[in-house]
Protein backbone atom coordinates (compact mmCIF):
# COMPACT_ATOMS: atom_id res chain seq x y z
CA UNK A 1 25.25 -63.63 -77.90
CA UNK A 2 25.57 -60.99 -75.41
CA UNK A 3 22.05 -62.73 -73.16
CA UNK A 4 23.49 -66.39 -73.57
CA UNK A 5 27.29 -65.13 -71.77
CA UNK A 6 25.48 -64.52 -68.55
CA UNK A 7 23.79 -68.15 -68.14
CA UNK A 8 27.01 -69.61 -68.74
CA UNK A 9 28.48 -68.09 -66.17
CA UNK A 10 26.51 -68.46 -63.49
CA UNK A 11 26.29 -72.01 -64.28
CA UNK A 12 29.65 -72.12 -64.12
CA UNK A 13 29.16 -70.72 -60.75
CA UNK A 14 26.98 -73.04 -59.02
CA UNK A 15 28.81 -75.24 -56.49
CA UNK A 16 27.45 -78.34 -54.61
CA UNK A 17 26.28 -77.43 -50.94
CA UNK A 18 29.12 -77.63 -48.32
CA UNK A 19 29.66 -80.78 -46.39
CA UNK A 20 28.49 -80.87 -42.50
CA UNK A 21 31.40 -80.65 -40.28
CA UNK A 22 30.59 -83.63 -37.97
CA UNK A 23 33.21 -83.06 -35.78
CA UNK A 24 31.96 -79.96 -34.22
CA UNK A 25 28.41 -81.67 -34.42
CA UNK A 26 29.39 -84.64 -32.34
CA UNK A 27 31.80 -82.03 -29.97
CA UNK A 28 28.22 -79.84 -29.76
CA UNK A 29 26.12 -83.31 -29.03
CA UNK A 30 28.86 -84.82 -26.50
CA UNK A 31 29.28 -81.53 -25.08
CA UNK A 32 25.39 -80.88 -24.34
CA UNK A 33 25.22 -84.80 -23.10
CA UNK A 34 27.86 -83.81 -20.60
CA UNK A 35 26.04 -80.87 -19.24
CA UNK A 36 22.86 -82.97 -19.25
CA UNK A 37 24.74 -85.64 -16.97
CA UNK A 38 26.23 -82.95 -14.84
CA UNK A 39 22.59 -80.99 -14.07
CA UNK A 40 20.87 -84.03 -13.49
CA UNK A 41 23.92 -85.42 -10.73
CA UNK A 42 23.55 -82.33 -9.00
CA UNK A 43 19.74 -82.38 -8.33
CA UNK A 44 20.55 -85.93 -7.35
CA UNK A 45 23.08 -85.05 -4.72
CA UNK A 46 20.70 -82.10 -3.58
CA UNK A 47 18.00 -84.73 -2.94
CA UNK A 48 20.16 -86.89 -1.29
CA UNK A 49 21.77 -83.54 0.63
CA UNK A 50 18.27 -82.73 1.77
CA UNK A 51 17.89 -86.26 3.15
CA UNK A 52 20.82 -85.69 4.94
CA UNK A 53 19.57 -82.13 6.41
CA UNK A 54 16.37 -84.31 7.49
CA UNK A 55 17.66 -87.39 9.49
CA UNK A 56 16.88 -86.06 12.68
CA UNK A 57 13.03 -87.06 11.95
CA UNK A 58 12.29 -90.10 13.85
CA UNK A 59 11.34 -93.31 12.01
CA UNK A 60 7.91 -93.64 10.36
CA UNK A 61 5.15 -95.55 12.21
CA UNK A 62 3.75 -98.87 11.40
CA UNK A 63 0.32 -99.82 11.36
CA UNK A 64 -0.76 -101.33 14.65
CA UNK A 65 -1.59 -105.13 14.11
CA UNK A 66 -5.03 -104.91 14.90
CA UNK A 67 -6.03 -101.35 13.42
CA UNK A 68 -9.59 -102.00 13.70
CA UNK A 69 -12.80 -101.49 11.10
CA UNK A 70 -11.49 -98.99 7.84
CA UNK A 71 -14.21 -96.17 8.38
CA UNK A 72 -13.08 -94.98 4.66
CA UNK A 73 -10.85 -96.09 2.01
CA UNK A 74 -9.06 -94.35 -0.88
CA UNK A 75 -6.98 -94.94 -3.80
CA UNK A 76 -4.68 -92.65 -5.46
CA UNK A 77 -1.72 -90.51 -5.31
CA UNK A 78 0.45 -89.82 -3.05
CA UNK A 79 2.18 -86.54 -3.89
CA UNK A 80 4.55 -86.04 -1.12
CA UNK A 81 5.11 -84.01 2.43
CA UNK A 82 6.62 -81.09 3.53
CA UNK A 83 6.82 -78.83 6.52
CA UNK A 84 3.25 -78.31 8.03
CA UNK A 85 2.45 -74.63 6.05
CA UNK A 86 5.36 -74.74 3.72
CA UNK A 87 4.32 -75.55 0.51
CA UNK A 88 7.27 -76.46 -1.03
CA UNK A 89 9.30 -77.37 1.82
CA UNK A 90 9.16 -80.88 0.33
CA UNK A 91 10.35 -83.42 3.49
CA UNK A 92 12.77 -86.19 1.32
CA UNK A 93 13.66 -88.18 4.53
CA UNK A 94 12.42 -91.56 4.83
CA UNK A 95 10.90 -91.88 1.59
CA UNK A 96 8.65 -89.21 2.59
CA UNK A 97 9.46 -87.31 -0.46
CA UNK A 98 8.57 -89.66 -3.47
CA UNK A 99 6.00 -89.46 -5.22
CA UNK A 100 3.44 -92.77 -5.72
CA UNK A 101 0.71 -94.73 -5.80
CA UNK A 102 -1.61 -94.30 -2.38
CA UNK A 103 -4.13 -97.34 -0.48
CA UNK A 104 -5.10 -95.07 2.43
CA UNK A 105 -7.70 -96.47 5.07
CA UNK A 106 -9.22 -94.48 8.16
CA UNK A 107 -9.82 -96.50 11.23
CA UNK A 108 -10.06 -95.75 14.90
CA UNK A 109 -6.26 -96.02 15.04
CA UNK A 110 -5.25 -93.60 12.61
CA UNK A 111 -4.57 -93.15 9.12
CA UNK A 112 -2.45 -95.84 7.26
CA UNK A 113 -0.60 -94.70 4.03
CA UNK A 114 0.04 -97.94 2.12
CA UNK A 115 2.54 -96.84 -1.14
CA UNK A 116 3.72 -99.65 -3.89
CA UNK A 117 7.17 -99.28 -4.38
CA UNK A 118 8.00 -97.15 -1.39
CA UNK A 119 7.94 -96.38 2.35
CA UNK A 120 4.36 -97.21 3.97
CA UNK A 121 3.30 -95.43 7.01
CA UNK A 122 1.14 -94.62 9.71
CA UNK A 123 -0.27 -91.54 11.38
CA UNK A 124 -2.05 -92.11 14.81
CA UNK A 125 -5.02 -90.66 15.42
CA UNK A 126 -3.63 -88.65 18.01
CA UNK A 127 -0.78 -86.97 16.14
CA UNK A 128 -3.18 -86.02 13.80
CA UNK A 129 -4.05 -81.73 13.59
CA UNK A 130 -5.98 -81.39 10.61
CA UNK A 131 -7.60 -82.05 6.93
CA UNK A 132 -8.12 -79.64 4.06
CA UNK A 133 -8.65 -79.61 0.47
CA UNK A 134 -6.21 -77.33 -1.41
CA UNK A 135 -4.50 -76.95 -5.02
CA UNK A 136 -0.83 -78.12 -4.46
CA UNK A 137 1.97 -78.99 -2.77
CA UNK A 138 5.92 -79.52 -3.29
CA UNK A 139 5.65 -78.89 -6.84
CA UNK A 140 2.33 -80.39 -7.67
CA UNK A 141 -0.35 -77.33 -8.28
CA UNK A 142 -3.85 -78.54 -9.15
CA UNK A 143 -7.15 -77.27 -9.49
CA UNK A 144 -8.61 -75.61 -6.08
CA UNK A 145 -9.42 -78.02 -3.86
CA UNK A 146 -8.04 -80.89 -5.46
CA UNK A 147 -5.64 -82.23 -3.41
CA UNK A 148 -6.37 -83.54 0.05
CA UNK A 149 -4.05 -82.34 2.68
CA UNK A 150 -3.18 -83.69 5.80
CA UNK A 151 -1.46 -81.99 8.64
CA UNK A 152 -0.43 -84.25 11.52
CA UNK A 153 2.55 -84.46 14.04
CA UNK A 154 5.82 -86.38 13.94
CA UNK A 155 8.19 -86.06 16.39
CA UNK A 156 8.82 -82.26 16.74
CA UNK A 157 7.72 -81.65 13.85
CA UNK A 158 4.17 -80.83 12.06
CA UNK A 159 4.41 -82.71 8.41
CA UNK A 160 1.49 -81.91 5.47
CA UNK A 161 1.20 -84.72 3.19
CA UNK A 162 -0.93 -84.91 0.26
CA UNK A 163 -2.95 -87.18 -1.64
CA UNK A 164 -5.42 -86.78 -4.45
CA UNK A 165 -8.02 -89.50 -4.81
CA UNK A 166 -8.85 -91.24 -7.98
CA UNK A 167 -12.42 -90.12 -7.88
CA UNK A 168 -12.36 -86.51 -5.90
CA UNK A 169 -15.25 -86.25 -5.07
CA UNK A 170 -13.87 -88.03 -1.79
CA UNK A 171 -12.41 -85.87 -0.73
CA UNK A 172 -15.04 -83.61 1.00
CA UNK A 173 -15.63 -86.93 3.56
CA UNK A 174 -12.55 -87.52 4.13
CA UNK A 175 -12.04 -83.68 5.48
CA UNK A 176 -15.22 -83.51 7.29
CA UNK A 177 -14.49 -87.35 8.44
CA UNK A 178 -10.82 -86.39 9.47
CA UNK A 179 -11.57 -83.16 11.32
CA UNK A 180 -14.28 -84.62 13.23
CA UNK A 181 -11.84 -87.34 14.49
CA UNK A 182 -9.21 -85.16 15.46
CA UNK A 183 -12.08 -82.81 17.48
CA UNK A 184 -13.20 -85.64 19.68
CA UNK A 185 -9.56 -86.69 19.89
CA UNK A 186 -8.89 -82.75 21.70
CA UNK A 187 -12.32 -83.00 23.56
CA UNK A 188 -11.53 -86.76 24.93
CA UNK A 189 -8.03 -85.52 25.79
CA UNK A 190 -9.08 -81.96 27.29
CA UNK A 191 -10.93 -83.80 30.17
C-alpha cells in the first residue's frame, strides 16, 4: 500500500495549465504597435526635414522638345542621387530621392531620366562631369560595378545619380559612351 499512496497524490496534484493573461498581451501588442507608429513618423518627418534642408536646389530640367536621335536606351532602376562623392548623402528634394522604375535615353541633348510614378528629368549634355560603374549608393550596395553612376551639375551643386540596367552588361557603353560625350563637350568648349 505504501507504492500506491504516492500516485495518488501526485494525481491529486496535477492542476490544469494557467490561463493567458490577455490583458497584458493586448497592453504588450498595443504598446509595440505604438512604438511601431511612432519610429516610422519620425523617419517620415526626417525625409520630409531633409526636403526641407534641400529646397534651395533649383527645379529639375525638362527634356527639350526636339531632343534629337536616342544614341542609347536603357531600362531599369533608378536608385536615387546624392551629393556628387557622398555616398549616402541621399538628395530627397524634388523627387530626387525615390526610388523607381528608369526609361533613360542618350541623345545629343543630354540624358533624359523618364521615372513611372515620379519626377522625370533631364541632364544637359553640358552639365554633365562624368560616368562610372560602382557597387552602391544611398543605401543600395551591389556587386562591383553594378550600378551605373552619373555625376553631372545642377545649379551649384554636383548630384550622382544611379541607375542599374535590366541587362548590365550595358553598362560598360553607356560609361565609355557618356565620358566620351562629356570630353568633346570640354574640348568644344576649351576653344
Amino acid at each position: 500500500m505504501t507504492s500506491a499512496a504516492p500516485v495518488i497524490l501526485l494525481a491529486a496534484e496535477k492542476e490544469s495549465a494557467q490561463v493567458t493573461d490577455w490583458a497584458a498581451r493586448v497592453g504588450w501588442v498595443v504598446g509595440l504597435g505604438l512604438f511601431v507608429a511612432l519610429v516610422y513618423w519620425l523617419m517620415r518627418e526626417g525625409w520630409k526635414w531633409r526636403g526641407t534642408l534641400q529646397s534651395d536646389l533649383p527645379a529639375l530640367p525638362t527634356a527639350p522638345d526636339e531632343p534629337g536621335a536616342a544614341k542609347l536606351s536603357m531600362s531599369g532602376r533608378y536608385h536615387g542621387s546624392t551629393t556628387a562623392g557622398q555616398w549616402l548623402d541621399r538628395i530627397v528634394a524634388h523627387g530626387l530621392g525615390t526610388r523607381s522604375r528608369v526609361e533613360l535615353t542618350l541623345t545629343d541633348a543630354g540624358l533624359d531620366v523618364v521615372r513611372p510614378g515620379a519626377a522625370d528629368f533631364f541632364v544637359p549634355v553640358a552639365a554633365l562631369r562624368e560616368a562610372r560603374l560602382d557597387k552602391g549608393i544611398a543605401g543600395k550596395v551591389l556587386t562591383e560595378g553594378g550600378l551605373l553612376v552619373v555625376t553631372w551639375a545642377h545649379g551649384e551643386k554636383l548630384i550622382d545619380s544611379g541607375f542599374r540596367s535590366d541587362h548590365a552588361a550595358e553598362h560598360n557603353d553607356w560609361v565609355d559612351t557618356l565620358n566620351d560625350m562629356i570630353n568633346k563637350t570640354e574640348t568644344e568648349g576649351a576653344r
